[in-house]
N, C-alpha and C. Protein backbone atom coordinates (compact mmCIF):
# COMPACT_ATOMS: atom_id res chain seq x y z
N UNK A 1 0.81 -1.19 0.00
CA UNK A 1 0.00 0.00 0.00
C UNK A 1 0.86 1.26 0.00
N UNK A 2 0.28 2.49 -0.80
CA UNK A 2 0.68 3.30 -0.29
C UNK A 2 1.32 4.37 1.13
N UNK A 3 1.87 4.59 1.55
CA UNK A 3 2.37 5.09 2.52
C UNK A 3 2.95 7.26 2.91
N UNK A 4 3.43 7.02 1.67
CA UNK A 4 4.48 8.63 1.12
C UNK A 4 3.80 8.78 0.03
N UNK A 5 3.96 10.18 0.05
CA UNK A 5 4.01 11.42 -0.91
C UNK A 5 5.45 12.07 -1.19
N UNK A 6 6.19 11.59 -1.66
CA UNK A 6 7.47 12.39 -2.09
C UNK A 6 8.11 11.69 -0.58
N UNK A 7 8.82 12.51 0.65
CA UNK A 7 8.94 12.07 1.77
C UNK A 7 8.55 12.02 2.84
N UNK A 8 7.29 12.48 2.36
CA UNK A 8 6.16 12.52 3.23
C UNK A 8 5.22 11.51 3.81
N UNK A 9 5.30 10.92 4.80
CA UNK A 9 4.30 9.93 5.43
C UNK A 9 3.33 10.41 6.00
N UNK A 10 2.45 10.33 4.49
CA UNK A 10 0.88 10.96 5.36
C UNK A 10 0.42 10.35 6.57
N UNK A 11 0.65 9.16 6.37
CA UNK A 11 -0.28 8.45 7.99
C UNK A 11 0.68 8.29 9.13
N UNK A 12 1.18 9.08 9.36
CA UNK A 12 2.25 9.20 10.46
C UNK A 12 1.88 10.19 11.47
N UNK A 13 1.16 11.09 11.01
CA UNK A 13 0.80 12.11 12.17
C UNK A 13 -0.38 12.89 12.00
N UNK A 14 -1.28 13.23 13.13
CA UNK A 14 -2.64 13.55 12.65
C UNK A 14 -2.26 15.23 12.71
N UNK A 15 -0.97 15.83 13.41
CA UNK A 15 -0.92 17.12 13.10
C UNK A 15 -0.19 17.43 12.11
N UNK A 16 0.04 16.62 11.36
CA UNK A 16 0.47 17.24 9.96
C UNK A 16 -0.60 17.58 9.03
N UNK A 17 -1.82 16.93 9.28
CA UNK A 17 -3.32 16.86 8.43
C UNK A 17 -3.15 18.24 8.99
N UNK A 18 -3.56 18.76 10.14
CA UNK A 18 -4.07 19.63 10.95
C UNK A 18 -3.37 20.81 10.78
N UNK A 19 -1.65 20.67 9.72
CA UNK A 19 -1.57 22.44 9.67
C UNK A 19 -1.96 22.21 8.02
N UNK A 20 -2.97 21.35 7.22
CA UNK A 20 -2.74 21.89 6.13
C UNK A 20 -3.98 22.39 5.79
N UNK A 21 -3.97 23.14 4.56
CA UNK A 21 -5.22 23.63 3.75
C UNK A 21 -6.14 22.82 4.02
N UNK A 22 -7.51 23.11 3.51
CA UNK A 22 -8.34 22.34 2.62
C UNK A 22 -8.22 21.96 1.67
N UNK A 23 -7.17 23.15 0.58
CA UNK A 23 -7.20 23.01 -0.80
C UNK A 23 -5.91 21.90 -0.66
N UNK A 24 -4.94 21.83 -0.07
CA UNK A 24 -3.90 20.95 0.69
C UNK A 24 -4.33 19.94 0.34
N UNK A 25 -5.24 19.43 1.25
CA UNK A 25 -5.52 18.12 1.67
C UNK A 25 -6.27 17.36 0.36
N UNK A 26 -6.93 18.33 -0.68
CA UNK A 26 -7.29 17.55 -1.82
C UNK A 26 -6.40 17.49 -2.81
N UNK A 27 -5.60 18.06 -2.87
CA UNK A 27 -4.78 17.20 -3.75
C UNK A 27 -3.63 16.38 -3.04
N UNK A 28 -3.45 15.89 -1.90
CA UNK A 28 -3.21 14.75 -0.83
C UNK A 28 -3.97 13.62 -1.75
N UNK A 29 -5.39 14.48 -1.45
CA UNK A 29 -6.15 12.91 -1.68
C UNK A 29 -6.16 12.45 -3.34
N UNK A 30 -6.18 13.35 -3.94
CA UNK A 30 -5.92 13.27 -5.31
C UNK A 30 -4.60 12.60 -5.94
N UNK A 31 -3.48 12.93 -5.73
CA UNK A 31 -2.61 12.20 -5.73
C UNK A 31 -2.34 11.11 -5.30
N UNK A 32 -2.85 10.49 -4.72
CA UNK A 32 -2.89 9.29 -4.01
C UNK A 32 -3.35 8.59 -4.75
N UNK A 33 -4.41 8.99 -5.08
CA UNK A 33 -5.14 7.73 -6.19
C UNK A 33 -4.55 8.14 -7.74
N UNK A 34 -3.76 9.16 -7.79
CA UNK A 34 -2.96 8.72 -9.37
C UNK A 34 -1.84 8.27 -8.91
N UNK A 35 -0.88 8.17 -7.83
CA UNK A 35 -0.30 7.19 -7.19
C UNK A 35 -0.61 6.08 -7.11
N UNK A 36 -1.81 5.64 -7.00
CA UNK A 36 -2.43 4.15 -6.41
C UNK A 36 -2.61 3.78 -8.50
N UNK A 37 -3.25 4.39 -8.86
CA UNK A 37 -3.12 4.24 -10.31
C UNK A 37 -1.86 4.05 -11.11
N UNK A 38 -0.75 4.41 -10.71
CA UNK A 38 0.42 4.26 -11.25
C UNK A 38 1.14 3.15 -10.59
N UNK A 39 0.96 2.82 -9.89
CA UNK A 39 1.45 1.75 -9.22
C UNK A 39 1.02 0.20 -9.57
N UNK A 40 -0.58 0.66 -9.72
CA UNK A 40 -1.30 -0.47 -10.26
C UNK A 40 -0.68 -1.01 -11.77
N UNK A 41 -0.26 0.13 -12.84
CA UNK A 41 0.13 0.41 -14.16
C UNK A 41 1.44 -0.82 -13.90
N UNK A 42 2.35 -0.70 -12.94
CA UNK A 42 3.91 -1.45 -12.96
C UNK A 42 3.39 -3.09 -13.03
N UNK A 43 2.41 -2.98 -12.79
CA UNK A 43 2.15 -5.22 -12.96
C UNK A 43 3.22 -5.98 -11.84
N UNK A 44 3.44 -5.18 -10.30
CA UNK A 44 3.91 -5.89 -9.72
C UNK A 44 4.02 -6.32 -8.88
N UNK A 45 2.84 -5.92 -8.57
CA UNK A 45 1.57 -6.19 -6.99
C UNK A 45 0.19 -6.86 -7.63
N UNK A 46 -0.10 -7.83 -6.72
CA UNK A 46 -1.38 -8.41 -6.73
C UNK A 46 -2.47 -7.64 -5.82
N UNK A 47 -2.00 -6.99 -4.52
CA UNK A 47 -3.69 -6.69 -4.08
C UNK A 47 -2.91 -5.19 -3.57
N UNK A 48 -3.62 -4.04 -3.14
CA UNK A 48 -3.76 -2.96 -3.52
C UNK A 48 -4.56 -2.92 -2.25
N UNK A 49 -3.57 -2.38 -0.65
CA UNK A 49 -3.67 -2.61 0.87
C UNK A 49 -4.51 -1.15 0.80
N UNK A 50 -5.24 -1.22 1.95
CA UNK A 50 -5.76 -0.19 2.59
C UNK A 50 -5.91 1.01 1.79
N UNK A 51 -6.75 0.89 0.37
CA UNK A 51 -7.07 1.51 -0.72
C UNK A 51 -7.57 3.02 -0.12
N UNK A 52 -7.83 3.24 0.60
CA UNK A 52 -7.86 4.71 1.09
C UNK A 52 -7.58 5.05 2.29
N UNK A 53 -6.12 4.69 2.23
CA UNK A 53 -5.02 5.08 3.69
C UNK A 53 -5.27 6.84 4.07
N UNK A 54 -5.33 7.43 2.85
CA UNK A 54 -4.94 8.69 3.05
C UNK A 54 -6.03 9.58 3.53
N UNK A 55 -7.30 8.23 3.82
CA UNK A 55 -8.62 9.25 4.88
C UNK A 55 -7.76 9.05 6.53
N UNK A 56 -6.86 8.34 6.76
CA UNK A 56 -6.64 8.35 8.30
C UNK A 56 -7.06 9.48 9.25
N UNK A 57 -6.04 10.49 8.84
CA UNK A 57 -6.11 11.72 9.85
C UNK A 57 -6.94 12.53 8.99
N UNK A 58 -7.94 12.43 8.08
CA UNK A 58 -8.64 13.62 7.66
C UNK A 58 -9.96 12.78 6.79
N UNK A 59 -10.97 11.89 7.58
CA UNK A 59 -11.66 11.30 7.01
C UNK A 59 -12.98 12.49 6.68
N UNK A 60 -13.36 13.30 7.71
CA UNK A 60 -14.49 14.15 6.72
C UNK A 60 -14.30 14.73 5.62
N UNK A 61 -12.92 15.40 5.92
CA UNK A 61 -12.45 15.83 4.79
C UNK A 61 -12.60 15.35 3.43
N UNK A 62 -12.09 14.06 3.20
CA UNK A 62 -12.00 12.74 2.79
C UNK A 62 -13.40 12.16 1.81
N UNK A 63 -14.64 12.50 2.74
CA UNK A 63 -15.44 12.09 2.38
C UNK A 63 -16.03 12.80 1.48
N UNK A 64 -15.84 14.50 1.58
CA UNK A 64 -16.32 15.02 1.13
C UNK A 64 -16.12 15.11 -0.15
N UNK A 65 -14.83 15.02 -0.25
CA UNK A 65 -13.91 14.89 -1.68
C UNK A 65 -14.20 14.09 -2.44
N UNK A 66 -14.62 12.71 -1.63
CA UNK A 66 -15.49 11.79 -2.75
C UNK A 66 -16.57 12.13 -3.24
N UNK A 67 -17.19 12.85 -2.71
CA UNK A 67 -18.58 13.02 -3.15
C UNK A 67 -18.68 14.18 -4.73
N UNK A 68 -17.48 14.10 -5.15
CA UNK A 68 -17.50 15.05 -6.06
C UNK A 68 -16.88 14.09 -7.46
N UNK A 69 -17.82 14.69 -8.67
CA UNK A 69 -17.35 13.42 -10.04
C UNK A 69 -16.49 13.60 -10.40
N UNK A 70 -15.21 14.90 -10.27
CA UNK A 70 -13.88 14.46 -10.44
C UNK A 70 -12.95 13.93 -9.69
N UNK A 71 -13.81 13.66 -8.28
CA UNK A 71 -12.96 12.76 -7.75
C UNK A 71 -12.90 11.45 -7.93
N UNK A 72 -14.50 11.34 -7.54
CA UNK A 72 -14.81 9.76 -8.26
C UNK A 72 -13.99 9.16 -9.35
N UNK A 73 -13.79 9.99 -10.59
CA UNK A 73 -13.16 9.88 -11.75
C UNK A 73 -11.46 9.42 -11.51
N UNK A 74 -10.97 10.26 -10.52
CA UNK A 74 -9.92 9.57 -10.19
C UNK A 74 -9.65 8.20 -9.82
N UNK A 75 -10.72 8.16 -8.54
CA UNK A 75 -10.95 6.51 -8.07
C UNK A 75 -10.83 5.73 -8.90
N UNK A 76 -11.54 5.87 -9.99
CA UNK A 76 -12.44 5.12 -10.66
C UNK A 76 -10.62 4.66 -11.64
N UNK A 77 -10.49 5.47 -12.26
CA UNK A 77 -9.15 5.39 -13.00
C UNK A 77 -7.90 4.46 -12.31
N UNK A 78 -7.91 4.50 -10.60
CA UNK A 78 -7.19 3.39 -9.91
C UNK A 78 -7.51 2.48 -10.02
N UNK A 79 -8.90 2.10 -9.75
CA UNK A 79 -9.83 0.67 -9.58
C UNK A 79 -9.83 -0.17 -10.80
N UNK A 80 -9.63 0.61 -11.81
CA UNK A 80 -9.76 0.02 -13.14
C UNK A 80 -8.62 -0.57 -13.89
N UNK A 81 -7.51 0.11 -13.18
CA UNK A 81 -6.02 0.12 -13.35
C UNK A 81 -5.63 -1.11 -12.86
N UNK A 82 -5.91 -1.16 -11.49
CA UNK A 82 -6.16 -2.64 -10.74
C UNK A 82 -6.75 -3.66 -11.20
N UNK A 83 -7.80 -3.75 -11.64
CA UNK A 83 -8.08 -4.75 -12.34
C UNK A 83 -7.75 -4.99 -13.74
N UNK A 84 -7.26 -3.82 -14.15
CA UNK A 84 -6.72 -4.44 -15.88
C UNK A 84 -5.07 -4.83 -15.96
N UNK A 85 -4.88 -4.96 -14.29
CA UNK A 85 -3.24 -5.15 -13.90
C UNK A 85 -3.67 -6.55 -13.11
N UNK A 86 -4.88 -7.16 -13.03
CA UNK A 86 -5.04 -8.26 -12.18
C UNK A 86 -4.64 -8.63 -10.69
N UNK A 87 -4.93 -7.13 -10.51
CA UNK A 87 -4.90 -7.06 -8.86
C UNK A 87 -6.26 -6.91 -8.39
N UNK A 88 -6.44 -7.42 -6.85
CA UNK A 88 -7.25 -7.37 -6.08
C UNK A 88 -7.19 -6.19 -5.27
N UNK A 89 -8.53 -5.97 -4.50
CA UNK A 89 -8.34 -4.31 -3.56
C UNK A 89 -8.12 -5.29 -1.96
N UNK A 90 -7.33 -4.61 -1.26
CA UNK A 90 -7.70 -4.94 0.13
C UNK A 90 -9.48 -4.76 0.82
N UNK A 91 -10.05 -5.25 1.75
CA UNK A 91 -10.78 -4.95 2.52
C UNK A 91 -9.76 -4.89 4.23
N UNK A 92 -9.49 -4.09 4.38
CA UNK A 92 -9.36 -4.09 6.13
C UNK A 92 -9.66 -3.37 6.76
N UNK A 93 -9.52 -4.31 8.17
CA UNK A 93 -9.89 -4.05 9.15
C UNK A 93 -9.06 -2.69 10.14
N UNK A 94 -8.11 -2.58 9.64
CA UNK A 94 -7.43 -2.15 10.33
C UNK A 94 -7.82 -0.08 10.42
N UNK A 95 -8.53 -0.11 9.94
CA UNK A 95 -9.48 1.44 10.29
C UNK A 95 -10.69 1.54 11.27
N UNK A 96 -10.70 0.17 10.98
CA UNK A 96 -11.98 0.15 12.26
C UNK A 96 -10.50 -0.33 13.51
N UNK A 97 -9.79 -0.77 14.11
CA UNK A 97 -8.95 -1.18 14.99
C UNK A 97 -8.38 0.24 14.97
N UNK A 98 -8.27 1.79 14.52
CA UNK A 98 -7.94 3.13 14.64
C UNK A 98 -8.93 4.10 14.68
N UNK A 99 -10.17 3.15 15.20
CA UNK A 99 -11.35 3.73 15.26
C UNK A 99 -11.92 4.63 14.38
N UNK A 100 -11.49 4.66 13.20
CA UNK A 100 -12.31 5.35 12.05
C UNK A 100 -14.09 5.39 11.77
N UNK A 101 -14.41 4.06 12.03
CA UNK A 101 -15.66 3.77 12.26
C UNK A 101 -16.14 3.13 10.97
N UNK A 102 -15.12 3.11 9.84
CA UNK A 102 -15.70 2.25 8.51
C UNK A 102 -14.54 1.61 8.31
N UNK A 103 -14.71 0.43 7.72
CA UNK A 103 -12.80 -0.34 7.30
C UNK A 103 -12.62 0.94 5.90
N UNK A 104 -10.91 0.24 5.78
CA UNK A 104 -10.82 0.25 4.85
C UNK A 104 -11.35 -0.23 2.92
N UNK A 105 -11.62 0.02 2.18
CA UNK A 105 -12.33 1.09 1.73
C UNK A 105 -13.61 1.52 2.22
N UNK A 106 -13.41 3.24 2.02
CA UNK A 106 -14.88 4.00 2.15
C UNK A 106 -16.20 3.03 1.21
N UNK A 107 -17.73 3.46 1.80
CA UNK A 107 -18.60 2.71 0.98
C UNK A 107 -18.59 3.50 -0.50
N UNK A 108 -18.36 4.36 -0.85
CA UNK A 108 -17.84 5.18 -2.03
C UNK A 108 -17.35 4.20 -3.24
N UNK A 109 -15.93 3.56 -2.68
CA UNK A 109 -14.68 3.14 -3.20
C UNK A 109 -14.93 1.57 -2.85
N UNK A 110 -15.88 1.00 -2.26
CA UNK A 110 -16.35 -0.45 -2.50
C UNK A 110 -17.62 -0.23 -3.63
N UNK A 111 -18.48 0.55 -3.72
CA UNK A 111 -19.63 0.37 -4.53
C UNK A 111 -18.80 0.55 -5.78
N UNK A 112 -17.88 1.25 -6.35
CA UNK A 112 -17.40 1.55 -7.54
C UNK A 112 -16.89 0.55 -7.96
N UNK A 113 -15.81 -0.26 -6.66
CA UNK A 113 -15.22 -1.64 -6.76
C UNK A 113 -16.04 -2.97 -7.39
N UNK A 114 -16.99 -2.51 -6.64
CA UNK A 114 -17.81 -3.97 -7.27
C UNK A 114 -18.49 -3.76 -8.45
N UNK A 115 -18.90 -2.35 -8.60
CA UNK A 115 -19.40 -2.18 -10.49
C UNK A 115 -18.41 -2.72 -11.33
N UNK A 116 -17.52 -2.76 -11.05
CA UNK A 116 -16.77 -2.48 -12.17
C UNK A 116 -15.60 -4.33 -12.18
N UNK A 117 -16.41 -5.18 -11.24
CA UNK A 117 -15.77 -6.04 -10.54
C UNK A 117 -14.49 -6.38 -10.48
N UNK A 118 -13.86 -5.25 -9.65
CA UNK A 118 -12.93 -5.85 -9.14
C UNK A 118 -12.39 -6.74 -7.76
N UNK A 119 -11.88 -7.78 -7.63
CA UNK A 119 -11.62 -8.52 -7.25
C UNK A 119 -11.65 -8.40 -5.02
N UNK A 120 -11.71 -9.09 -4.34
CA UNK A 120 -11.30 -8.29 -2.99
C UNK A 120 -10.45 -9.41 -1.83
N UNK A 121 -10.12 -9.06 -1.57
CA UNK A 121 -8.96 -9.80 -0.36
C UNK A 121 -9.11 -8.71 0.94
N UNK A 122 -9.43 -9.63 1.67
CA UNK A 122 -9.00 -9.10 3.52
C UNK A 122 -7.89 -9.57 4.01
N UNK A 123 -7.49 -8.48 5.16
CA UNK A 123 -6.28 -7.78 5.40
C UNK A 123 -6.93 -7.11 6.87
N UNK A 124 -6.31 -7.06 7.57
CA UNK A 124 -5.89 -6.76 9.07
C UNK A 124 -4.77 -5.83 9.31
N UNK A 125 -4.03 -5.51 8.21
CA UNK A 125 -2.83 -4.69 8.61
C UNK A 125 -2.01 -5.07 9.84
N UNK A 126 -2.04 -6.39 10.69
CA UNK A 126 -2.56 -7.00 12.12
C UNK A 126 -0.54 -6.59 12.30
N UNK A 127 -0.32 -5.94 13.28
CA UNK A 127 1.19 -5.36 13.82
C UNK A 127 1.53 -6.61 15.09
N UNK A 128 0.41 -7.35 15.15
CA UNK A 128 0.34 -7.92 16.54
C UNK A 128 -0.15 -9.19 16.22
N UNK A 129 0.02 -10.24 16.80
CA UNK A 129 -0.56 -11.49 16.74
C UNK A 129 -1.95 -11.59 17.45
N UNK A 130 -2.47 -10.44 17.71
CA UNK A 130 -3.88 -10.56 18.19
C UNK A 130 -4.39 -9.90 17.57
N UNK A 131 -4.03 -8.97 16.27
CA UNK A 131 -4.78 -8.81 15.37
C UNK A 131 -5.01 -9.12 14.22
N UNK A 132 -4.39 -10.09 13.71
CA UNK A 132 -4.32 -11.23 13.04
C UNK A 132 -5.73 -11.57 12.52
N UNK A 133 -6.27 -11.10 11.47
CA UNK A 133 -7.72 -11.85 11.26
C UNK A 133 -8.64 -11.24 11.70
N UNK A 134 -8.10 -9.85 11.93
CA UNK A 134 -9.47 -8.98 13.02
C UNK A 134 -10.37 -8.33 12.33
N UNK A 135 -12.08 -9.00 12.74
CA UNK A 135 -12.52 -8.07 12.14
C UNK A 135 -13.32 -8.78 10.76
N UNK A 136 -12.60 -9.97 10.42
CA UNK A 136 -13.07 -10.69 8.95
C UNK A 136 -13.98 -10.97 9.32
N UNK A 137 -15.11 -11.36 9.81
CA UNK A 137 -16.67 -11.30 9.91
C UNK A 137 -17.57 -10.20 9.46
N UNK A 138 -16.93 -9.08 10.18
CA UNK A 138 -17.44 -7.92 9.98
C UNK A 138 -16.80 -7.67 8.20
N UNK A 139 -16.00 -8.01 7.97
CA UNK A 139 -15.63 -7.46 6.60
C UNK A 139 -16.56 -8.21 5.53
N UNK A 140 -16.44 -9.79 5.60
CA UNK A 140 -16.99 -9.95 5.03
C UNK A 140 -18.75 -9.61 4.57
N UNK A 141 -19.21 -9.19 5.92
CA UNK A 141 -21.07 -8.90 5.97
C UNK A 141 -20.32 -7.45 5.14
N UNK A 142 -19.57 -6.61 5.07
CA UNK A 142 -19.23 -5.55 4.68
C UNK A 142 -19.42 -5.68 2.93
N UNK A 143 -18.31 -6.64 2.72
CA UNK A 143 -18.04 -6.96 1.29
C UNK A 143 -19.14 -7.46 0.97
N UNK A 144 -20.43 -8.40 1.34
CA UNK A 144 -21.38 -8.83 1.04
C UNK A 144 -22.44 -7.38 0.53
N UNK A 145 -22.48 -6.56 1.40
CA UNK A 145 -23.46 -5.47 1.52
C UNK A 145 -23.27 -5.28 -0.20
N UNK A 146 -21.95 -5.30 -0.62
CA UNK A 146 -21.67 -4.74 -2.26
C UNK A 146 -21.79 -5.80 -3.00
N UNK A 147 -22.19 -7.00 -2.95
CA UNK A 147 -22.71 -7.70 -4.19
C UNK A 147 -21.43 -8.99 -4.07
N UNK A 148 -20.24 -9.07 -3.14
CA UNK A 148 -19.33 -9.87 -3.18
C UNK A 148 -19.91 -10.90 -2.46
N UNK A 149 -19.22 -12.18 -2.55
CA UNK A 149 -19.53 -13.47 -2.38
C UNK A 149 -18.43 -13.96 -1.69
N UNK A 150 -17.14 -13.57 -2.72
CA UNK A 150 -15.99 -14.43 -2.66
C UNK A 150 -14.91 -13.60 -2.02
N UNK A 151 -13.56 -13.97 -1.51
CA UNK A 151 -12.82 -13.19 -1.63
C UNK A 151 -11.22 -13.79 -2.35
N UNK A 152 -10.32 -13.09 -2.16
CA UNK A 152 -9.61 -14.09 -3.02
C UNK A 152 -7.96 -14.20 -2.59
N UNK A 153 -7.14 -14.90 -2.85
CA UNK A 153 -5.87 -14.62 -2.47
C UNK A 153 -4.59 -14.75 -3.55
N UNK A 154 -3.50 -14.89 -3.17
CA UNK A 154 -2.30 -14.96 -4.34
C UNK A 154 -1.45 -16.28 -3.65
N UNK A 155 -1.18 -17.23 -5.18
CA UNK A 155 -0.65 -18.56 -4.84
C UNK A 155 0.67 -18.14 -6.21
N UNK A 156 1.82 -17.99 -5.64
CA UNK A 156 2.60 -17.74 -6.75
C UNK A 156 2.49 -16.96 -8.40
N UNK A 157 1.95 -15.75 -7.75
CA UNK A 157 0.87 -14.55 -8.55
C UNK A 157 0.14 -15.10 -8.99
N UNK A 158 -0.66 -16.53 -8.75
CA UNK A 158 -2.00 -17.23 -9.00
C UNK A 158 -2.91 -16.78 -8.44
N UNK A 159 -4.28 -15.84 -9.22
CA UNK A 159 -5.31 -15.37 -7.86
C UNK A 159 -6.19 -16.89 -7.91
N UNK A 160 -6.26 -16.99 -6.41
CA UNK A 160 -7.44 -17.95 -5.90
C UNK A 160 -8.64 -17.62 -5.18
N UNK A 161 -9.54 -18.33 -5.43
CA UNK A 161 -10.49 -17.40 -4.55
C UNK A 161 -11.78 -18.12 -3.95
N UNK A 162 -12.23 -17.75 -2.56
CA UNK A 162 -12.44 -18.79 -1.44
C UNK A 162 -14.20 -17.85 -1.22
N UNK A 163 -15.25 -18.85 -1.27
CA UNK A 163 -16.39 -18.34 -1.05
C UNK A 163 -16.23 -17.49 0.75
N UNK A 164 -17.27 -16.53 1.15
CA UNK A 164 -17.28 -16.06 2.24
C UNK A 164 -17.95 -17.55 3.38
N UNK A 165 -17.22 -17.59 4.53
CA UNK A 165 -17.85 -18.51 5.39
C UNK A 165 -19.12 -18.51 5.82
């Protein structure tokens, strides 16, 4: 997954969100997903972690930005990138375990996901052996809400893919 902007680690500190713009913070978020789009382009990743890291420290913000069709348009240009590169998106948990209150991806950036079907794998981001798996119940009723069934994994860049329990 993404992480940096140049040398910048957006998800490293919530007062770095906090001295920037508004106008700042959207092209944060904008870049990210032609980042996440260019990355997808190299063919050398299979799944595509915590697809909207960069709501951490600025999720209203975040949200709002989606709600607009050139942002969408961006999304949309990652998601598509991903799947015409035969990668999967993460689902994790690990935004709800930072109390965000939604996993990773926004419902925005799963409804687009599944129009357009791309693929999904869960992920825990888990730093700890007790978070290991946290949360996949809830992800999956999550991933279900959007029309998914299955989810899937990588066997020697083989995607496989395992109905929900």
């Amino acid at each position: 997954g993404l992480h940096f902007q140049g040398r910048w680690g957006f998800d490293g500190s919530a007062a770095d969100w906090d001295a920037l713009s508004p106008e700042r913070r959207e092209t944060c978020f904008a870049r990210y997903y032609e980042d996440l789009e260019r990355m997808a382009k190299t063919g050398l990743f299979q799944i595509a972690a915590h697809p909207d890291l960069v709501k951490l420290f600025a999720k209203d913000a975040f949200h709002a930005w989606l709600e607009r069709p050139e942002s969408l348009a961006l999304v949309e240009k990652a998601l598509v990138a991903m799947k015409e590169n035969g990668m999967a998106m993460e689902v994790s948990s690990a935004a709800l375990r930072k109390g965000l209150g939604e996993p990773y991806p926004a419902k925005p950036v799963m409804r687009m996901a599944s129009s357009i079907g791309l693929p999904v794998s869960f992920g825990s981001d888990s730093h700890a052996i007790a978070d290991v798996a946290y949360g996949f119940d809830e992800l999956a009723a999550y991933a279900r809400s959007f029309g998914y069934t299955e989810s899937v994994w990588f066997e020697r860049r083989n995607m496989r893919t395992r109905p929900f329990a």
